[in-house]
N, C-alpha and C. Protein backbone atom coordinates (compact mmCIF):
# COMPACT_ATOMS: atom_id res chain seq x y z
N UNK A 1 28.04 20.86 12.84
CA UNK A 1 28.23 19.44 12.97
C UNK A 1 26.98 18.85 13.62
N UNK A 2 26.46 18.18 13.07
CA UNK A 2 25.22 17.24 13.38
C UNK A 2 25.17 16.16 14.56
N UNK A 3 24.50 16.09 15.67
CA UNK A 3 24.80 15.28 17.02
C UNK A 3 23.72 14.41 16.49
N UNK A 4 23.35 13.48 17.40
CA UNK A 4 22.18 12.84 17.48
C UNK A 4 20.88 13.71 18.00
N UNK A 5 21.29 14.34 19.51
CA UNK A 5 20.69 15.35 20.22
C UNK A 5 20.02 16.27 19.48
N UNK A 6 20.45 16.82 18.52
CA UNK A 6 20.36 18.00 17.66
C UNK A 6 19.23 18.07 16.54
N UNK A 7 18.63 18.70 16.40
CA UNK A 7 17.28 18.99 15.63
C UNK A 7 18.17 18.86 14.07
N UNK A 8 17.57 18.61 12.99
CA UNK A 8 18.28 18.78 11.93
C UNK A 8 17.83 20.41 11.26
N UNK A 9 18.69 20.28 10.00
CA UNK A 9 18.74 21.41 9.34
C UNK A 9 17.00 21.93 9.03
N UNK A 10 16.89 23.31 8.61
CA UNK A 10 15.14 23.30 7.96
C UNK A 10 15.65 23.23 6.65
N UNK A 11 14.46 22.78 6.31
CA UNK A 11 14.40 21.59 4.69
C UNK A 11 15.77 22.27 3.95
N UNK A 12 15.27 24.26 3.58
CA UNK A 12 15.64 24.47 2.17
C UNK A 12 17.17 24.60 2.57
N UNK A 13 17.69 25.01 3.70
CA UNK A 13 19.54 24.65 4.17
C UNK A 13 19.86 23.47 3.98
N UNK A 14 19.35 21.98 4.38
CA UNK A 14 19.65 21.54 3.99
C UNK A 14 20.15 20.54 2.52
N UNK A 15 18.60 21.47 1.53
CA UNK A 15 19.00 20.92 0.23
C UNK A 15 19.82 21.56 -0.28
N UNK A 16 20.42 23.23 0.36
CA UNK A 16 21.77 23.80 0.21
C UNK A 16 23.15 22.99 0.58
N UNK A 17 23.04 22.32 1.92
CA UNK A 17 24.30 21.86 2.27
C UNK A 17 24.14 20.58 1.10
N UNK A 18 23.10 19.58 1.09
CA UNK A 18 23.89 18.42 0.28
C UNK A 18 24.67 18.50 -0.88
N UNK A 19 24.85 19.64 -2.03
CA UNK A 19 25.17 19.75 -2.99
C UNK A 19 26.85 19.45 -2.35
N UNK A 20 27.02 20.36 -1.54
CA UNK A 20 28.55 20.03 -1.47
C UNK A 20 29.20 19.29 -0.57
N UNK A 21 28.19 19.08 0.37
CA UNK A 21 28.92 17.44 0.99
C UNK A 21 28.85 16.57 -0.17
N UNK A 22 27.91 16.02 -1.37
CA UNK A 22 27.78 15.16 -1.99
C UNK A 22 29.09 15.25 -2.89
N UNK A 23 29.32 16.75 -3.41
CA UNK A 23 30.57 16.63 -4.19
C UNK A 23 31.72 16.58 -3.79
N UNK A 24 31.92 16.86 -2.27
CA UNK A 24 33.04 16.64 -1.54
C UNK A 24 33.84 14.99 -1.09
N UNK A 25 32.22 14.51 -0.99
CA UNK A 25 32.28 13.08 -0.78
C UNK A 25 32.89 12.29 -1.69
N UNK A 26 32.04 12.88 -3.25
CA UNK A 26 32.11 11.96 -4.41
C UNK A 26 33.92 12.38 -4.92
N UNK A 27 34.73 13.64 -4.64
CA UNK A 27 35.52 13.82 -5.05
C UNK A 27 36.51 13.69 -4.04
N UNK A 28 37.16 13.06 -3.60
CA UNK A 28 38.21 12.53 -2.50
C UNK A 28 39.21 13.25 -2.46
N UNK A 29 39.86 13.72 -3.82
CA UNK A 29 40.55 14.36 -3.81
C UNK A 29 40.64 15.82 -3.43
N UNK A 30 39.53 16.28 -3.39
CA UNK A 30 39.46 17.53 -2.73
C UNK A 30 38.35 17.51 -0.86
N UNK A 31 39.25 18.59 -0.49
CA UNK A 31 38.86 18.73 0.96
C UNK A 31 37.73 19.39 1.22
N UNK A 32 37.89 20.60 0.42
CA UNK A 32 37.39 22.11 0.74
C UNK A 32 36.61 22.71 -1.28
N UNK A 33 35.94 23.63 -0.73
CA UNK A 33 35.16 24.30 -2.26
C UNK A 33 35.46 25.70 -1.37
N UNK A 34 35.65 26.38 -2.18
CA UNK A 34 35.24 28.37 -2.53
C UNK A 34 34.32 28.47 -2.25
N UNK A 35 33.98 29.46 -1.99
CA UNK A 35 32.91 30.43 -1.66
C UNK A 35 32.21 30.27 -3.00
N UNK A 36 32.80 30.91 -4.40
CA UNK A 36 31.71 30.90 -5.31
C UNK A 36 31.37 29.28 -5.55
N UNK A 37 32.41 28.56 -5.78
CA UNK A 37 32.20 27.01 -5.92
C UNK A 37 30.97 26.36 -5.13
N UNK A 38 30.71 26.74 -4.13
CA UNK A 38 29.91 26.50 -3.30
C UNK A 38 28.32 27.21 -3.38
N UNK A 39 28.44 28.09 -3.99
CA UNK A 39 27.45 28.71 -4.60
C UNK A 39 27.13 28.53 -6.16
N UNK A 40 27.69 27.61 -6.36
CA UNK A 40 27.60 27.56 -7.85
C UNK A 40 26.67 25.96 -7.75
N UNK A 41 27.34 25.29 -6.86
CA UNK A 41 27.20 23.97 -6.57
C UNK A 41 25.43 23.90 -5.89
N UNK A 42 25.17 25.30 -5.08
CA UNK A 42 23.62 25.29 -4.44
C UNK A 42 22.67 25.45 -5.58
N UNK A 43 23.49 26.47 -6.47
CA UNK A 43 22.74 27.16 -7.47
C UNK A 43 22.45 26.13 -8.55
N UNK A 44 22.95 25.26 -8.93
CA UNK A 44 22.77 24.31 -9.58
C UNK A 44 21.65 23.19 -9.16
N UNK A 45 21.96 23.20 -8.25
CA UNK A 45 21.01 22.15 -7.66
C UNK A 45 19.69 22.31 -7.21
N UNK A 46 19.69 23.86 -6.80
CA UNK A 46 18.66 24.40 -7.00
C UNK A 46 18.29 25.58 -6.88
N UNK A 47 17.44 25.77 -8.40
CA UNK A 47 17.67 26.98 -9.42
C UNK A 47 16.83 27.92 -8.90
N UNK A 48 15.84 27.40 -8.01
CA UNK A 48 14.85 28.38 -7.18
C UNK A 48 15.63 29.47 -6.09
N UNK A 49 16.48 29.01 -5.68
CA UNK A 49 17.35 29.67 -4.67
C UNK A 49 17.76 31.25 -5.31
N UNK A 50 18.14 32.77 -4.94
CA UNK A 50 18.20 33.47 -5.65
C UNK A 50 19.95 34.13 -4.83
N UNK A 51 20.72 34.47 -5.24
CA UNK A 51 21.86 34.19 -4.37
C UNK A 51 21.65 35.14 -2.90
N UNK A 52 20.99 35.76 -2.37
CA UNK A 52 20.87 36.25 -1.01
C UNK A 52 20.42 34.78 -0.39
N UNK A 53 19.81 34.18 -0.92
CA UNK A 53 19.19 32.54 -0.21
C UNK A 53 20.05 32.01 0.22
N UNK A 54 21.21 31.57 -0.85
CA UNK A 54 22.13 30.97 -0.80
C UNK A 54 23.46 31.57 0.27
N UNK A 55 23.60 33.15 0.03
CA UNK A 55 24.87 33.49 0.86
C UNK A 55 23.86 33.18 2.31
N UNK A 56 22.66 33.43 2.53
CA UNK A 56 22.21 33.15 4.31
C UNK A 56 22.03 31.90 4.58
N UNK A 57 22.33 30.67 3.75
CA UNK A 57 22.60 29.64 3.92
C UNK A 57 24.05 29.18 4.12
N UNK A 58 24.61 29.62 3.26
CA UNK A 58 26.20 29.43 3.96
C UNK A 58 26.22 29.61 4.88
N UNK A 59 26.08 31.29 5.57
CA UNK A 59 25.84 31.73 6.35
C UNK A 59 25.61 30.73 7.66
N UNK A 60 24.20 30.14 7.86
CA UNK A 60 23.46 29.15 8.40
C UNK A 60 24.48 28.17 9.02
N UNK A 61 24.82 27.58 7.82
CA UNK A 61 25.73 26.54 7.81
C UNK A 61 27.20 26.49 8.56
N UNK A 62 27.77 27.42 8.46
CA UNK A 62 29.07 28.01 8.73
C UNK A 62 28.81 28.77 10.36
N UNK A 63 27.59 29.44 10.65
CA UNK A 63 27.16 29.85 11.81
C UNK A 63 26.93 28.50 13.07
N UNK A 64 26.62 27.23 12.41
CA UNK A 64 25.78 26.35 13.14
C UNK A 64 26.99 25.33 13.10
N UNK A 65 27.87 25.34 12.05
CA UNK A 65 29.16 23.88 12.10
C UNK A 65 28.90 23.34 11.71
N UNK A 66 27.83 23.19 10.64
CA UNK A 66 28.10 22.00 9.80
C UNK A 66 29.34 22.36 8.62
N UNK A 67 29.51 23.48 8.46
CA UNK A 67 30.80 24.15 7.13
C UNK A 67 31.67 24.83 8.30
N UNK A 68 32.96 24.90 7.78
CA UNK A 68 33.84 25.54 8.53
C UNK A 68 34.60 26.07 7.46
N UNK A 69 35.61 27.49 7.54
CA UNK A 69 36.17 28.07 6.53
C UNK A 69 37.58 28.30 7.09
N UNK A 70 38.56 28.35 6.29
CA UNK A 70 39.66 28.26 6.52
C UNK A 70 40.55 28.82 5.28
N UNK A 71 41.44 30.05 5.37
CA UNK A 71 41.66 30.95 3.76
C UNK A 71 41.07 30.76 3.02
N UNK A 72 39.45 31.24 3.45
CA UNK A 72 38.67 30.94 2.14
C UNK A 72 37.84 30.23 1.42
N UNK A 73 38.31 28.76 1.70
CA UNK A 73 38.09 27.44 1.62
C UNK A 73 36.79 27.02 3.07
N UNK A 74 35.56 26.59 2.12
CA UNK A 74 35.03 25.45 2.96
C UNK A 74 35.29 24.67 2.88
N UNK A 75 34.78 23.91 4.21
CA UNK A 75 34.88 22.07 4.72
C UNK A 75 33.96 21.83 5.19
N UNK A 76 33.62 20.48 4.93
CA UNK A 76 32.81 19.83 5.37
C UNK A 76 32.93 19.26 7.40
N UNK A 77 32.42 19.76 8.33
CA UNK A 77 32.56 19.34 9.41
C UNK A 77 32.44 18.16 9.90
N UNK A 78 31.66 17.19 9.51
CA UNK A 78 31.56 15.86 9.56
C UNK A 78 30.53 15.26 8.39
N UNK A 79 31.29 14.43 7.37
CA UNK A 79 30.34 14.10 6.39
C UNK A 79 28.79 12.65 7.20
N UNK A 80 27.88 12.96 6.10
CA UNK A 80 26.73 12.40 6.59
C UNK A 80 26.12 11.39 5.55
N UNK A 81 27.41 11.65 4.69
CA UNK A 81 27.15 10.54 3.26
C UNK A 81 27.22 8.92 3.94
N UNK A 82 26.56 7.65 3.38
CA UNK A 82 26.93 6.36 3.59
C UNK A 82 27.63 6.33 2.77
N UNK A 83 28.70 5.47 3.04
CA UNK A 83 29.45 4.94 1.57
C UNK A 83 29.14 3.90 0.81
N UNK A 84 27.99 3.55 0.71
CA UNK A 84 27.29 2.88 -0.21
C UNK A 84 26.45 4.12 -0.90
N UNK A 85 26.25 5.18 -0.74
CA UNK A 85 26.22 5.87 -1.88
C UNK A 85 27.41 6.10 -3.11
């Protein structure tokens, strides 16, 4: 979870996390993505990533609070979207 205080993500985690805050945001109806969902969602977005990148970015993410897991299921810890996106 992101403070003010708090240094932000380094670049390539965070162009990992936006994929699925963005689709979490854009889809209301859902809370949480899978593990592979969530890797499907980095991998897409960007194709440079090779999946060890991606699982030590979850990793990252889930280590630091910005993702939290729960049976399985990530969440988003506090979204960072405007809603004018």
């Amino acid at each position: 979870m992101w403070k003010e205080d708090q240094p932000s993500l380094p670049g390539w985690i965070e162009d990992a996390y936006q994929p699925i805050e963005q689709y979490l945001w854009k889809n209301t109806e859902r809370s949480s993505v899978s593990h592979q969902q969530a890797t499907q969602l980095i991998s897409e977005s960007n194709p440079d990533l090779v999946e060890s990148d991606i699982d030590h970015a979850l990793d990252y993410l889930l280590n630091h609070g910005w993702l939290y897991e729960v049976d399985g299921q990530l969440f988003v810890t506090e979204f960072h979207e405007s809603k004018s996106e």
